[in-house]
Protein backbone atom coordinates (compact mmCIF):
# COMPACT_ATOMS: atom_id res chain seq x y z
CA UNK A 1 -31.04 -37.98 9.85
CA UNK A 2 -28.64 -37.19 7.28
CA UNK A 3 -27.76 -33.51 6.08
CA UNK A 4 -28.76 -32.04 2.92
CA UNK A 5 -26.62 -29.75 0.55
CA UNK A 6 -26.75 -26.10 0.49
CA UNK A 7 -28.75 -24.91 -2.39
CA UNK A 8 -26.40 -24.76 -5.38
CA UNK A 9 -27.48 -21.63 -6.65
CA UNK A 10 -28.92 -19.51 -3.31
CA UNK A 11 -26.67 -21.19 -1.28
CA UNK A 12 -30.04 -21.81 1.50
CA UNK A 13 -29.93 -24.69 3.54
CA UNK A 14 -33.28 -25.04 3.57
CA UNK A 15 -33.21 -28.15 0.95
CA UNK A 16 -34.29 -31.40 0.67
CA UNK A 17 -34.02 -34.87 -0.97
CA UNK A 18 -37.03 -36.20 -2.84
CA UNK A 19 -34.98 -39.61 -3.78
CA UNK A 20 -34.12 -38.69 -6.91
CA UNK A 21 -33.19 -34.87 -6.83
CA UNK A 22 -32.35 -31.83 -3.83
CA UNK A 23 -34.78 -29.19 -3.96
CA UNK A 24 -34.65 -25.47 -2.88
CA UNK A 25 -37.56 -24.76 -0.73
CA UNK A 26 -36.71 -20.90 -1.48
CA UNK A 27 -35.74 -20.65 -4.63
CA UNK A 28 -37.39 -23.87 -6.57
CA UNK A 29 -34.23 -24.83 -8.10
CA UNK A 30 -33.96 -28.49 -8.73
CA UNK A 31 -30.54 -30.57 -9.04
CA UNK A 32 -28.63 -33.36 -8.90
CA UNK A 33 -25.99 -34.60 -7.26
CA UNK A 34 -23.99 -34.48 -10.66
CA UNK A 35 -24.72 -30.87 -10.98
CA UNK A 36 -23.27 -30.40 -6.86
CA UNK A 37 -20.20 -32.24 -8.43
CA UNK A 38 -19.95 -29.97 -11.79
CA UNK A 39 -20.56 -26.87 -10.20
CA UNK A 40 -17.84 -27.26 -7.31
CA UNK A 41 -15.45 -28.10 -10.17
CA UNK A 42 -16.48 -24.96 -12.18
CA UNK A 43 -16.11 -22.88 -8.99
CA UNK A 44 -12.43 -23.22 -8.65
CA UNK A 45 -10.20 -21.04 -10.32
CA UNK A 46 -7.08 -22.48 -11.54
CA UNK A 47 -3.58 -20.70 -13.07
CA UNK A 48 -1.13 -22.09 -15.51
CA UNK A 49 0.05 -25.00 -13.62
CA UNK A 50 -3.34 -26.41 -12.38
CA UNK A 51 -3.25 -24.36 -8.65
CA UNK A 52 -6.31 -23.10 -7.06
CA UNK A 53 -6.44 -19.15 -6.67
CA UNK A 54 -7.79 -17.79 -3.50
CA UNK A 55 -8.76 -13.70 -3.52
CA UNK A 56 -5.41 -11.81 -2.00
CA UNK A 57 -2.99 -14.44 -3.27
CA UNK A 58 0.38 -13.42 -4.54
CA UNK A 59 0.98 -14.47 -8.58
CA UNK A 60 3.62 -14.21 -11.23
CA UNK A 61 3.15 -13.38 -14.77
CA UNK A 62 4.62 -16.13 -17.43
CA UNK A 63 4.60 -14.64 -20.36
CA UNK A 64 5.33 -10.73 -21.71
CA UNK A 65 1.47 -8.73 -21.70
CA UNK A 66 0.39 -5.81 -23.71
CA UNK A 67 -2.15 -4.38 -21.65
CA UNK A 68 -5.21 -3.17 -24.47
CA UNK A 69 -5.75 0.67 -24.62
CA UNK A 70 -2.32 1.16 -22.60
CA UNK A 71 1.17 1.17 -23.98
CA UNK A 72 1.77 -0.23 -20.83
CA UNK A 73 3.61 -3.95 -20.90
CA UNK A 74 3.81 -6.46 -18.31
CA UNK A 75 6.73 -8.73 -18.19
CA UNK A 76 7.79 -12.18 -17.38
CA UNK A 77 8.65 -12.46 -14.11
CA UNK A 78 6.13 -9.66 -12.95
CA UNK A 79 4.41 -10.07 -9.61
CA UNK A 80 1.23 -9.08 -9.03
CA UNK A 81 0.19 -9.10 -5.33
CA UNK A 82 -3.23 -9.35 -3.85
CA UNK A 83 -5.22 -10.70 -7.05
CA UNK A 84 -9.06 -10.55 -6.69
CA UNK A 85 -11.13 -13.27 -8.46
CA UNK A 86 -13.77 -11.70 -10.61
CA UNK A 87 -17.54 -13.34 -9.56
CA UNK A 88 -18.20 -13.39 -13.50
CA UNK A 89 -15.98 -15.08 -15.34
CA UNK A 90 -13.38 -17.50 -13.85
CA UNK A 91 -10.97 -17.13 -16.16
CA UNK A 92 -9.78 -13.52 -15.78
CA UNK A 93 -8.35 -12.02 -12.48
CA UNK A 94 -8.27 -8.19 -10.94
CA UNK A 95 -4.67 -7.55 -9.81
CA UNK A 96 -2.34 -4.22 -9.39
CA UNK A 97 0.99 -4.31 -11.79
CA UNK A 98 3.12 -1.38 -11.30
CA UNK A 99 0.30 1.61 -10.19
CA UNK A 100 -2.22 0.07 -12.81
CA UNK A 101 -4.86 -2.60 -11.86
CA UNK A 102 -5.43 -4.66 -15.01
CA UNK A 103 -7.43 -8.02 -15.75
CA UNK A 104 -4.94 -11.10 -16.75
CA UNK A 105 -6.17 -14.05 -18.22
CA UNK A 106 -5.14 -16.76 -15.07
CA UNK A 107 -3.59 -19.30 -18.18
CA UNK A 108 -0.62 -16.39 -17.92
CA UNK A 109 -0.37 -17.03 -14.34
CA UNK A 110 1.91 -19.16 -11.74
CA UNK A 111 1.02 -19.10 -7.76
């Protein structure tokens, strides 16, 4: 007996195959295995170079940042240390710079 996928959007393991899609027996979510495929893909969360982020990782900035309602800016070469990934939008990181924590756009990042 093979294993089926964790629920793609409760994460329940409760799931099964019905030969053509998985089903969620707690949430009723339907999917396929191309959706599995696009949503690990989407999941990741890349910086400037193409390397995946991980909460607490260590970063440099790559390009000079004026921070919005702050005359504070960041420059190249900055390090920001322990970056947390934000849940809703994959794109933007939470990470301290001198005192402040600030969101950066991860394109102006380098692990």
């Amino acid at each position: 007996m093979t294993q089926t996928p964790h629920c793609i959007k409760c994460q329940s393991a409760i799931t099964y195959f019905d030969g053509s899609l998985f089903h969620c027996t707690e949430c009723f979510h339907a999917w396929t295995q191309e959706d599995m495929d696009a949503a690990e893909n989407s999941a990741k969360v890349l910086d400037s170079n193409g390397n995946e982020l991980f909460d607490g990782d260590d970063v440099t900035v790559i390009k000079d940042l004026k921070v919005k309602g702050s005359s504070m800016v960041v420059k190249r070469g900055t390090r920001a240390r322990g970056i947390r990934l934000s849940a809703d939008d994959p794109t933007h990181v939470q990470a301290k710079v001198d005192g402040q924590t600030i969101f950066i756009l991860t394109e102006f990042l380098k692990k």
